[in-house]
C-alpha atoms as a PDB file:
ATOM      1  CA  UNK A   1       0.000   0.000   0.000  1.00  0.00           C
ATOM      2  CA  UNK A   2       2.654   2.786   1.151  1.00  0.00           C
ATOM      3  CA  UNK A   3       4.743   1.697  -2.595  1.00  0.00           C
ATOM      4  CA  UNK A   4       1.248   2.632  -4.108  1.00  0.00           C
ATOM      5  CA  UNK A   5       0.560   5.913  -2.310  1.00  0.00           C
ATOM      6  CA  UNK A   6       4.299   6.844  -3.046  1.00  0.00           C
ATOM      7  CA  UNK A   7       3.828   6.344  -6.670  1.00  0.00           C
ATOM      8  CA  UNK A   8       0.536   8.084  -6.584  1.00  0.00           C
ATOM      9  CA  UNK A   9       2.101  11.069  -5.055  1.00  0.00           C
ATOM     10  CA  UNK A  10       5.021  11.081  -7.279  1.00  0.00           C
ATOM     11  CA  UNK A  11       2.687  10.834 -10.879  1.00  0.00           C
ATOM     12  CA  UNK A  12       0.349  13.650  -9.314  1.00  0.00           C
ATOM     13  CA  UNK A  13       3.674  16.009  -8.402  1.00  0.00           C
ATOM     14  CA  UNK A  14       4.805  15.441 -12.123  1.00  0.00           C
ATOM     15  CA  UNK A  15       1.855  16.492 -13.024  1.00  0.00           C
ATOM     16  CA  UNK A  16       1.953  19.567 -11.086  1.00  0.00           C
ATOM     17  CA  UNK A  17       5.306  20.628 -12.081  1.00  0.00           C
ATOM     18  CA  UNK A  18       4.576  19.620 -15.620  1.00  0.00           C
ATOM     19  CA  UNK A  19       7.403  18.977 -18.677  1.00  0.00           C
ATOM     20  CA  UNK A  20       9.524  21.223 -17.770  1.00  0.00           C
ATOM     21  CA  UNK A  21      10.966  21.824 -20.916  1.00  0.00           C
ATOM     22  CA  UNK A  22      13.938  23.540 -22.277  1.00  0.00           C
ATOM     23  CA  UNK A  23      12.247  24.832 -24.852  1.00  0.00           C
ATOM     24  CA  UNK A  24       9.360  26.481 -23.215  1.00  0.00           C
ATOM     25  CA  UNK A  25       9.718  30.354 -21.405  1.00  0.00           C
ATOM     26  CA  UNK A  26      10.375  29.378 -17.183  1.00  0.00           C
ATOM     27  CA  UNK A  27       8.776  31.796 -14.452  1.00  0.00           C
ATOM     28  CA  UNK A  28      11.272  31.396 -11.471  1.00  0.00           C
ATOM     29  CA  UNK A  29       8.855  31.883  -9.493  1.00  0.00           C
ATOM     30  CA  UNK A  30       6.739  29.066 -10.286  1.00  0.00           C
ATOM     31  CA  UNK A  31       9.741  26.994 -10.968  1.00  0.00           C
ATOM     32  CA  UNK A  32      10.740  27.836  -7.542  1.00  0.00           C
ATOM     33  CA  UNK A  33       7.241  26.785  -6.050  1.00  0.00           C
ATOM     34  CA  UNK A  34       7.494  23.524  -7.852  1.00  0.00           C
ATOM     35  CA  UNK A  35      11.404  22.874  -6.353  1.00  0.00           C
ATOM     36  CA  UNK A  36       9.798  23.532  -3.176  1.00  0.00           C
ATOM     37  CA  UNK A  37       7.189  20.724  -3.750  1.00  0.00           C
ATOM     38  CA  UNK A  38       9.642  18.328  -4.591  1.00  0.00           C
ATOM     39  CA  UNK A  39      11.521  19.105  -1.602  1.00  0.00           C
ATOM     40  CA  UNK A  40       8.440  18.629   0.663  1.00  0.00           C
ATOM     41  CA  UNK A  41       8.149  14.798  -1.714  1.00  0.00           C
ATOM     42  CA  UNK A  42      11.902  14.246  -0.717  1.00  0.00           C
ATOM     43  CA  UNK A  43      12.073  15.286   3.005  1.00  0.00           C
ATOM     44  CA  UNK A  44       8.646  12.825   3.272  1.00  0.00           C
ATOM     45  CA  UNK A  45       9.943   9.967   2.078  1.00  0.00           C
ATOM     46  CA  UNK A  46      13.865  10.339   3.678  1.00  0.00           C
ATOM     47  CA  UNK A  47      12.024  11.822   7.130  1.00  0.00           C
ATOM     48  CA  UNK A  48      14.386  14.563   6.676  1.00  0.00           C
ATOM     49  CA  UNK A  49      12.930  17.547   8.780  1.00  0.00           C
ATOM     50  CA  UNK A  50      14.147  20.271  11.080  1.00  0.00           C
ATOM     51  CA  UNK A  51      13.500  20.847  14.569  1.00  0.00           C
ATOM     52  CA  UNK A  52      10.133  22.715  13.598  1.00  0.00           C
ATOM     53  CA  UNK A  53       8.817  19.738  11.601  1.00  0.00           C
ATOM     54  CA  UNK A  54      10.098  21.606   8.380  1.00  0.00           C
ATOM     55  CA  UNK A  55      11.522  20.424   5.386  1.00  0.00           C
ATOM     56  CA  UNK A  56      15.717  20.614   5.567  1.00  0.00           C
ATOM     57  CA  UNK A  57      15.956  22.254   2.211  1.00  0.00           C
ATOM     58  CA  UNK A  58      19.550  22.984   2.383  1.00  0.00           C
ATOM     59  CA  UNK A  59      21.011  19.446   2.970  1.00  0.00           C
ATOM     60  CA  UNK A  60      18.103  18.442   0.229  1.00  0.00           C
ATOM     61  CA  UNK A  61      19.554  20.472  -2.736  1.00  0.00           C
ATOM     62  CA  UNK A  62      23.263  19.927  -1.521  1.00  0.00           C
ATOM     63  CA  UNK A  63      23.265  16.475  -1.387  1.00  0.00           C
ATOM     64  CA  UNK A  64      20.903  16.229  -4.509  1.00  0.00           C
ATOM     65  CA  UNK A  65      23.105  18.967  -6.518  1.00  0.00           C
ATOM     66  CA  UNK A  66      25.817  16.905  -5.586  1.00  0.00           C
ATOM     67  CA  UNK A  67      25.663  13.789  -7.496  1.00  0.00           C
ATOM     68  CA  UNK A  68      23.921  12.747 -10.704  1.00  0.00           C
ATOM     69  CA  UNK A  69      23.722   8.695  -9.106  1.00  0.00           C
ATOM     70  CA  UNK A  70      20.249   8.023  -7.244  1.00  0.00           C
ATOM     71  CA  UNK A  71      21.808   5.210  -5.479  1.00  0.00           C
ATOM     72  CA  UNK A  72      24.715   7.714  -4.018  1.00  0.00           C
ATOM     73  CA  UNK A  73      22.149  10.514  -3.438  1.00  0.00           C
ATOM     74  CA  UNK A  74      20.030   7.642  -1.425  1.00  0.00           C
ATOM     75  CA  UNK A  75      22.403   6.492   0.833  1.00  0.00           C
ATOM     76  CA  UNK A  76      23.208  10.195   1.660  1.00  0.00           C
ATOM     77  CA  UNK A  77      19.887  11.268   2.941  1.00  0.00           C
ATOM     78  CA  UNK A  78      19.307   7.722   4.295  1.00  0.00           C
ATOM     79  CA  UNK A  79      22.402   8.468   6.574  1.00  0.00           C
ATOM     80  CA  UNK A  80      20.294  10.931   8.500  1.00  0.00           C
ATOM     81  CA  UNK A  81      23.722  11.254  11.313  1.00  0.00           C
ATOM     82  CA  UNK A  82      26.210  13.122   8.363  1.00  0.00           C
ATOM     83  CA  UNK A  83      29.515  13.444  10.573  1.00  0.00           C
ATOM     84  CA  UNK A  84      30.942  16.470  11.003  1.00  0.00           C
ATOM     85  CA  UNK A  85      33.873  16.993   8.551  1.00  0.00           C
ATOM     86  CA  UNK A  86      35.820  20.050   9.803  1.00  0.00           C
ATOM     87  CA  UNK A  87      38.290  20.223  12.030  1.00  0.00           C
ATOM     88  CA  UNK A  88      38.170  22.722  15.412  1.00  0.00           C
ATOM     89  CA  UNK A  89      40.402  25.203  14.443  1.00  0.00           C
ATOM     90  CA  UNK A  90      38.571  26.035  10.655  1.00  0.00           C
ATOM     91  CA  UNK A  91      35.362  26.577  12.491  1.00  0.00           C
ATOM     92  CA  UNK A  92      37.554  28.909  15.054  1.00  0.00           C
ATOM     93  CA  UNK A  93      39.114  30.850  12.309  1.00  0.00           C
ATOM     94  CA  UNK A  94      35.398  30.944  10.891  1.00  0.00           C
ATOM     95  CA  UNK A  95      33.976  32.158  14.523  1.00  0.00           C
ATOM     96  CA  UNK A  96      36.989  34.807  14.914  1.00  0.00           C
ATOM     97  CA  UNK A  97      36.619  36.200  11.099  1.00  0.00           C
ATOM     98  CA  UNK A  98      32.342  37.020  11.585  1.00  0.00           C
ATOM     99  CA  UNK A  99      33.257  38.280  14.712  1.00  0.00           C
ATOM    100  CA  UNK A 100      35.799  40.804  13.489  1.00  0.00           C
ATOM    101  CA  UNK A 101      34.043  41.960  10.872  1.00  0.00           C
ATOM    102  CA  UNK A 102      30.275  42.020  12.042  1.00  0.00           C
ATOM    103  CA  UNK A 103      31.681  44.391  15.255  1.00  0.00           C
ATOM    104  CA  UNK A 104      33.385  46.345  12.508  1.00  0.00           C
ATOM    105  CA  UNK A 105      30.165  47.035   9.995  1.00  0.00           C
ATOM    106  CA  UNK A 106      28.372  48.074  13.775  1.00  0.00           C
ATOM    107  CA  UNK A 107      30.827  50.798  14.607  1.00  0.00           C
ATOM    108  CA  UNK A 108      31.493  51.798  10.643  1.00  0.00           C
ATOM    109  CA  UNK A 109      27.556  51.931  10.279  1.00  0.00           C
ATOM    110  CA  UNK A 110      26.970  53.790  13.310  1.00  0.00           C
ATOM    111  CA  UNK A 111      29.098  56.538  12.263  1.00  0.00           C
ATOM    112  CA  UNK A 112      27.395  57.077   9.469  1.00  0.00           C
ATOM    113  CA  UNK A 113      24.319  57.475  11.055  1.00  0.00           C
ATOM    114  CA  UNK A 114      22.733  54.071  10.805  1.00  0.00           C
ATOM    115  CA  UNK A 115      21.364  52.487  12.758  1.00  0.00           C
ATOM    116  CA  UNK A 116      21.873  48.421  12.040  1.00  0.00           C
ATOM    117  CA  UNK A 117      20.810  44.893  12.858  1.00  0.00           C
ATOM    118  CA  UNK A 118      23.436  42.759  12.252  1.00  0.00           C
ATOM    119  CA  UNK A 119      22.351  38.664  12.805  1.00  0.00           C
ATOM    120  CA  UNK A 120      24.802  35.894  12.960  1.00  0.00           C
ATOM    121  CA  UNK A 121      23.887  32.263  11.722  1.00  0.00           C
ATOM    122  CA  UNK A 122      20.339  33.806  10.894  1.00  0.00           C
ATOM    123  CA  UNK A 123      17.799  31.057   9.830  1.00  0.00           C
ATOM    124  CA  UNK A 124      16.222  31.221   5.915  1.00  0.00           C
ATOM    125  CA  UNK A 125      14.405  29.280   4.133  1.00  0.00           C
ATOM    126  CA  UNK A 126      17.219  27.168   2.160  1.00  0.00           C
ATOM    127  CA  UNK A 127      19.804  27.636   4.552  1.00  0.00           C
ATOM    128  CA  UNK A 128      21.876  29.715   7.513  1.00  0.00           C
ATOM    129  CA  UNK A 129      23.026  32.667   6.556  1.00  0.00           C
ATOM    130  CA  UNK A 130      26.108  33.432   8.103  1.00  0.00           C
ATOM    131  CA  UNK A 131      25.629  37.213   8.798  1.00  0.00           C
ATOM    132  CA  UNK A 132      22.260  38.996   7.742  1.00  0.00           C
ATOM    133  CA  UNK A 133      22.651  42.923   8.011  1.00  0.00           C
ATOM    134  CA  UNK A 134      19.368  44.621   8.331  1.00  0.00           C
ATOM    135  CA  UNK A 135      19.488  48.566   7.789  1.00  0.00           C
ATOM    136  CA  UNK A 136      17.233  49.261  10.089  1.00  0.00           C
ATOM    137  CA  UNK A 137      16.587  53.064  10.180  1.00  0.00           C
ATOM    138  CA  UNK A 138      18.391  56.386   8.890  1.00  0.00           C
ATOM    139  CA  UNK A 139      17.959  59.770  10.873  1.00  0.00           C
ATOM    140  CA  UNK A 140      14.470  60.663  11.195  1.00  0.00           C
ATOM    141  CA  UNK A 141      13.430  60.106   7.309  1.00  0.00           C
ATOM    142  CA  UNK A 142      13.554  56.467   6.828  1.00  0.00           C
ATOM    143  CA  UNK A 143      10.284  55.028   8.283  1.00  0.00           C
ATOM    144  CA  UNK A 144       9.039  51.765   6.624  1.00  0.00           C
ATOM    145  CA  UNK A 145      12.024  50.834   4.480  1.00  0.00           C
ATOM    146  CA  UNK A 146      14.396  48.352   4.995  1.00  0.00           C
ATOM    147  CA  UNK A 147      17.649  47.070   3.209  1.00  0.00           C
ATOM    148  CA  UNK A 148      18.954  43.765   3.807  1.00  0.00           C
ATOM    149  CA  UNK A 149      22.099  41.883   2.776  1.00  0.00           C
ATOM    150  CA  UNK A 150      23.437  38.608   2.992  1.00  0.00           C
ATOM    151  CA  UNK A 151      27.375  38.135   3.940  1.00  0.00           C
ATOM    152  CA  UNK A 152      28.939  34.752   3.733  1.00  0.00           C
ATOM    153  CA  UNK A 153      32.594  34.329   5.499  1.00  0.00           C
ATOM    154  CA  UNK A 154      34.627  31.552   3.943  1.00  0.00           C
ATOM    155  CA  UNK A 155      37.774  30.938   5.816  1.00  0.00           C
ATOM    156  CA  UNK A 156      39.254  27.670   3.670  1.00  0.00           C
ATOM    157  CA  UNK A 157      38.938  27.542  -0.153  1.00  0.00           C
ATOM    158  CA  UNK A 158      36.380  25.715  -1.266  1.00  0.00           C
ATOM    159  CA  UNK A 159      33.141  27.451  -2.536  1.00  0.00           C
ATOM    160  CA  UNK A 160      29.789  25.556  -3.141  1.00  0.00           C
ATOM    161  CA  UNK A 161      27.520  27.066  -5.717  1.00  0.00           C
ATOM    162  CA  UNK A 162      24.906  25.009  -4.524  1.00  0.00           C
ATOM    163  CA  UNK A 163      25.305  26.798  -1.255  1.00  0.00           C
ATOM    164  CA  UNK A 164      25.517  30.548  -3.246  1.00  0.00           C
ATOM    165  CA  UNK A 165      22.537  29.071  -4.962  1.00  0.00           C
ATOM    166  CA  UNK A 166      20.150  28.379  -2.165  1.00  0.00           C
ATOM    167  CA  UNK A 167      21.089  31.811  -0.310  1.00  0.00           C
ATOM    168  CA  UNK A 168      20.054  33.576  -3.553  1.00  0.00           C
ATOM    169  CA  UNK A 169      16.516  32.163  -3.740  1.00  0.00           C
ATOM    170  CA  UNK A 170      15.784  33.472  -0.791  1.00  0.00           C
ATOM    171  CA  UNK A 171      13.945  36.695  -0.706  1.00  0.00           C
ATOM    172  CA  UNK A 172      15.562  38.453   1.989  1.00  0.00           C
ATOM    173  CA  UNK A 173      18.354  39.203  -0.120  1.00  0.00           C
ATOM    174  CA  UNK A 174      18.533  39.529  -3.611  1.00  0.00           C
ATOM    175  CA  UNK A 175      22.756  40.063  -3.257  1.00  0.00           C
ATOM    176  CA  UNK A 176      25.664  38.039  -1.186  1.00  0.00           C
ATOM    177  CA  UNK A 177      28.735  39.325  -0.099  1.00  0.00           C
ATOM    178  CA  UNK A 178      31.116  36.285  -0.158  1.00  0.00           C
ATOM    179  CA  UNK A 179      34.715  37.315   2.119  1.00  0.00           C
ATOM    180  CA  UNK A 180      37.108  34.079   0.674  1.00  0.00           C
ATOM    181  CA  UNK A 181      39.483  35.326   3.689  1.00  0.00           C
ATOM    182  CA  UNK A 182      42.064  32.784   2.736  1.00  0.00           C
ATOM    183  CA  UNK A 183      41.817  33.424  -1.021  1.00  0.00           C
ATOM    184  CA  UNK A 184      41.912  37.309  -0.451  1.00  0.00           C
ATOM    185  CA  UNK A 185      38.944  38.086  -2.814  1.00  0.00           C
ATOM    186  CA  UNK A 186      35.847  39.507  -1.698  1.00  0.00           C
ATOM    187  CA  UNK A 187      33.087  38.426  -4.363  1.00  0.00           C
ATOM    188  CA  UNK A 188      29.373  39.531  -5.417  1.00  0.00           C
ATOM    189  CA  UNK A 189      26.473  37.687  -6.562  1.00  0.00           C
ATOM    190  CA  UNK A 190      23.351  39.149  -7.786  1.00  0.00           C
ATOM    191  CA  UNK A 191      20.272  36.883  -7.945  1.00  0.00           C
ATOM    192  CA  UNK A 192      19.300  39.072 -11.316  1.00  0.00           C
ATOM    193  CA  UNK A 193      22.592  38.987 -12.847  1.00  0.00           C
ATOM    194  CA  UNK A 194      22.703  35.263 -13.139  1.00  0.00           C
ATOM    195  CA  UNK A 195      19.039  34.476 -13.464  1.00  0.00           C
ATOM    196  CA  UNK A 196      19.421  32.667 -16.203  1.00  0.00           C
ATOM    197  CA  UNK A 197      21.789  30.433 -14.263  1.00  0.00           C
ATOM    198  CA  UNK A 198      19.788  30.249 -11.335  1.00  0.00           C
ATOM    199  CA  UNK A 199      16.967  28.789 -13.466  1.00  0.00           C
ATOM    200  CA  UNK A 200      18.891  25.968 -15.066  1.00  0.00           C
ATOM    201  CA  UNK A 201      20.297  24.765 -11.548  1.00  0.00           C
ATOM    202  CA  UNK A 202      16.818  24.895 -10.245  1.00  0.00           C
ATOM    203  CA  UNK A 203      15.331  23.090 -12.915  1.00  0.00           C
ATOM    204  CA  UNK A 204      17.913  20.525 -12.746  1.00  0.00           C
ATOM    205  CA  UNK A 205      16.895  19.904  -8.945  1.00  0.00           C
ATOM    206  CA  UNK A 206      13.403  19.960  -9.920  1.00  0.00           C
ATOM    207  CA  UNK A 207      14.370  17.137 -12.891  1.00  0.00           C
ATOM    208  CA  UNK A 208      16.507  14.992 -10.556  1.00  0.00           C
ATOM    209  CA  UNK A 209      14.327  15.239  -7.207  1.00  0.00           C
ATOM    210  CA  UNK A 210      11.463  14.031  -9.651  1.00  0.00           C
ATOM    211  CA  UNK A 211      13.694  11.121 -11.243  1.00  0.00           C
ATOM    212  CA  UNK A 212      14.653  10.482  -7.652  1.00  0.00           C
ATOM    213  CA  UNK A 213      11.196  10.291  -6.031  1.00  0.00           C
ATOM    214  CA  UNK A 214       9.788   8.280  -9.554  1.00  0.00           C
ATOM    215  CA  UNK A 215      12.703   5.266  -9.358  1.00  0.00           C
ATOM    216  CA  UNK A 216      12.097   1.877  -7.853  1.00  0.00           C
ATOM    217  CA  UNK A 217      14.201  -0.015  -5.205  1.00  0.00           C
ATOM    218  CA  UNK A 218      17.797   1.187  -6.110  1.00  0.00           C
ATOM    219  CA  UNK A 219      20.765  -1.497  -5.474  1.00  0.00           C
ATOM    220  CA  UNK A 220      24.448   0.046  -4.206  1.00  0.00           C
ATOM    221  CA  UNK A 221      26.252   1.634  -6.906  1.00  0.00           C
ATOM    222  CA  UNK A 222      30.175   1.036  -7.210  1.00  0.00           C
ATOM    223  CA  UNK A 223      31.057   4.659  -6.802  1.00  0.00           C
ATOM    224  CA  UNK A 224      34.114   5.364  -3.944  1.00  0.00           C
ATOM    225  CA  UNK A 225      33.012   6.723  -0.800  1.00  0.00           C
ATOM    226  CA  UNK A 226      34.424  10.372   0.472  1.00  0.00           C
ATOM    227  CA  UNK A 227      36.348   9.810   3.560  1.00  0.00           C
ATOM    228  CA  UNK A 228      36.670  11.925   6.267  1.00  0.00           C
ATOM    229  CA  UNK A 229      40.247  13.691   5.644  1.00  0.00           C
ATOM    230  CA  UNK A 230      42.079  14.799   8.545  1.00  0.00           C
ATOM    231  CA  UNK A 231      44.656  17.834   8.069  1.00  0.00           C
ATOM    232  CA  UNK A 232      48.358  17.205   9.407  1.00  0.00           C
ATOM    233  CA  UNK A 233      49.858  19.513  11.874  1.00  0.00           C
ATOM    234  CA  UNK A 234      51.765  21.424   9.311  1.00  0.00           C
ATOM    235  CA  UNK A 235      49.026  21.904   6.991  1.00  0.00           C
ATOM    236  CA  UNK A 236      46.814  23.318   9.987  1.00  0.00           C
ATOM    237  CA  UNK A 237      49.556  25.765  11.029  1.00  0.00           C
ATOM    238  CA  UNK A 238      49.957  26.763   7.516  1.00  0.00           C
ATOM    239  CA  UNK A 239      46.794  27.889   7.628  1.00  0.00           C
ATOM    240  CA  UNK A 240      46.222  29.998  10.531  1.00  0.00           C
ATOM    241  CA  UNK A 241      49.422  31.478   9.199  1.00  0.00           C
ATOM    242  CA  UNK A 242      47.661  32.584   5.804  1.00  0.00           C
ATOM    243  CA  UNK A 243      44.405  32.878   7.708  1.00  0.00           C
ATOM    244  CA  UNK A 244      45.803  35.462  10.358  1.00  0.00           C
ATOM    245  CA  UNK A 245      47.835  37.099   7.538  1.00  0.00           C
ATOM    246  CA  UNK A 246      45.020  37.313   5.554  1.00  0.00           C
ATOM    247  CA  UNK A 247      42.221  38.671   7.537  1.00  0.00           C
ATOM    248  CA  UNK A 248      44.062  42.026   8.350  1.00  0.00           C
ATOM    249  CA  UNK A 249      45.142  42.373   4.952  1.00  0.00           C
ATOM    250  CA  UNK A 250      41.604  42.171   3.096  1.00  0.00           C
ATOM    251  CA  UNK A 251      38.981  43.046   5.814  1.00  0.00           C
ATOM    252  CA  UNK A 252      38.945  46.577   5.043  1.00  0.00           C
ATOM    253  CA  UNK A 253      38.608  45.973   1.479  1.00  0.00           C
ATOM    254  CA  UNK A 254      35.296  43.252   2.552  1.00  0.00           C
ATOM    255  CA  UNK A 255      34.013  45.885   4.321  1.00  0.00           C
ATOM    256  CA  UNK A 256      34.198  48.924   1.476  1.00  0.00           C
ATOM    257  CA  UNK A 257      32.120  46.131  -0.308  1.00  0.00           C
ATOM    258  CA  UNK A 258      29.829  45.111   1.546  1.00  0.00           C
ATOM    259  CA  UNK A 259      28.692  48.983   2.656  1.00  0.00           C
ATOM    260  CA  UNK A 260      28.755  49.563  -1.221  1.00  0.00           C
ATOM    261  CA  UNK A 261      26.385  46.559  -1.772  1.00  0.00           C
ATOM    262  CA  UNK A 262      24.163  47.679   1.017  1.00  0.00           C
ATOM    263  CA  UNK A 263      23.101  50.895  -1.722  1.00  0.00           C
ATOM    264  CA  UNK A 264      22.505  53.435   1.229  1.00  0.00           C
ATOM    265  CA  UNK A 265      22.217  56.014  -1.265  1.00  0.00           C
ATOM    266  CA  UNK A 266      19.143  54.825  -3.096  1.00  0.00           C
ATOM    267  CA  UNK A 267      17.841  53.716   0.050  1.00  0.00           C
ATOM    268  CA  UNK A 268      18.256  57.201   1.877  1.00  0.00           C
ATOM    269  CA  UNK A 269      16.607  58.749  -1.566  1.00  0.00           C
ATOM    270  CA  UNK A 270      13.790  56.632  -1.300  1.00  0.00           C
ATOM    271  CA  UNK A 271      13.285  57.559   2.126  1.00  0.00           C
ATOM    272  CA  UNK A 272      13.453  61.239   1.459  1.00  0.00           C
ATOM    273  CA  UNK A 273      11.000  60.853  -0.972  1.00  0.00           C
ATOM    274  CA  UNK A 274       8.412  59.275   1.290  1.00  0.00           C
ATOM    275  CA  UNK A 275       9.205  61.822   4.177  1.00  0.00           C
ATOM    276  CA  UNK A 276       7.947  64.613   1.927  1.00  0.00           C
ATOM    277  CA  UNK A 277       4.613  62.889   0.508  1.00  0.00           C
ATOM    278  CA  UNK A 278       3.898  62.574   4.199  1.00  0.00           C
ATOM    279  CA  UNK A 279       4.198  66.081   4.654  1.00  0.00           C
ATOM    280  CA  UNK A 280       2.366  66.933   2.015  1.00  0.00           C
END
């Protein structure tokens, strides 16, 4: 009975999210409403769900995004206890680096005359934004408005555009700051800049959650298994060596960025504007 209902519910989402064809003009926000279906499909039949019975979106388009083999992508959500694969001292070079810089945007803000929210390891929809910077107010003019951008601090040098990705369909923030401390680039991605890249990965999540949730009993595939890699004690005090070097050297650069991505000017015009049709 529960194969039944399961292919039931798989032929009726098909038919919801339809063909999906190349060929044929894509609203994003519909395909976006149908990735989010298929994610609700997936997290039901894996049991995959936060702490407030919610779908775990994020670790659903990673681990699908990841691999084009159903049988690896099964026995990665079936492993609902994924070990943690990073050593202590990345995640304290990760704690120290949002710490310098989201006390740094408070004071730099400030004396301009803002006045700020700044949220660490801020909950979305598809994910945890490392810092979420919330304009909040400006003088006595801005009222209603609010600007909000989405910072994320990368401290080794990897960089997951499946993680860029699902930041970017949130609606939050249409823009991410990404700091690559290590890498000394500070880097900007606009959700409207690469639509038409944002589309194809979602469609391709949408296509491969539906091939996914429409395939019968899968048997083990041959494919090597990622082990967990542990870094020597050279290569770990090689990098707090470019990681300390590296933070002084391009945080005031990140933060020139990230106030110029915040677009206080248009914001404050805006503002103005409204201030004087009230007075009127």
């Amino acid at each position: 009975m529960n194969d039944q209902n399961d292919t039931l519910k798989t032929s009726n989402l098909i038919a919801i999210v339809g063909p999906l064809s190349p060929t044929q003009p894509v609203n994003f926000d519909n395909l976006q409403n149908q990735l989010d279906q298929i994610c609700s499909q997936v997290a039901q039949r894996f049991t995959l769900y936060n702490r407030n019975g919610k779908p775990r979106k994020s670790t659903l388009i990673d681990v699908v995004a990841k691999s084009s083999c159903l049988s690896c992508i099964t026995e990665r959500l079936s492993n609902q206890a994924i070990p943690n694969e990073v050593d202590a001292l990345y995640k304290e070079c990760h704690s120290f680096a949002v710490n310098i810089i989201v006390e740094e945007l408070y004071y730099l803000l400030d004396q301009m005359g803002y006045k700020v929210e700044v949220s660490t390891e801020e909950e979305l929809e598809y994910g945890k934004a490392d810092i979420l910077i919330t304009v909040t107010n400006y003088g006595l003019n801005l009222k209603g408005k609010t600007k909000e951008l989405l910072v994320e601090v990368k401290t080794g040098i990897s960089l997951s555009l499946s993680q860029l990705f699902r930041y970017l369909f949130d609606a939050r923030s249409d823009t991410i700051v990404v700091w690559r401390v290590r890498k000394r680039q500070v880097l900007v991605f606009n959700a409207q800049n690469i639509k038409p890249l944002l589309t194809e990965f979602t469609r391709m999540i949408c296509l491969r959650g539906i091939r996914l949730l429409s395939s019968p009993q899968l048997q083990p595939c041959q494919h090597l298994k990622q082990s967990n890699y542990l870094p020597t004690q050279e290569e770990l005090q090689k990098m707090f060596k470019d990681f300390a070097e590296a933070l002084v050297e391009t945080l005031p650069n990140a933060l020139k960025i990230i106030i110029e991505n915040l677009d206080l000017k248009n914001l404050n015009a805006e503002s103005s504007r409204e201030a004087f049709a009230d007075d009127e």
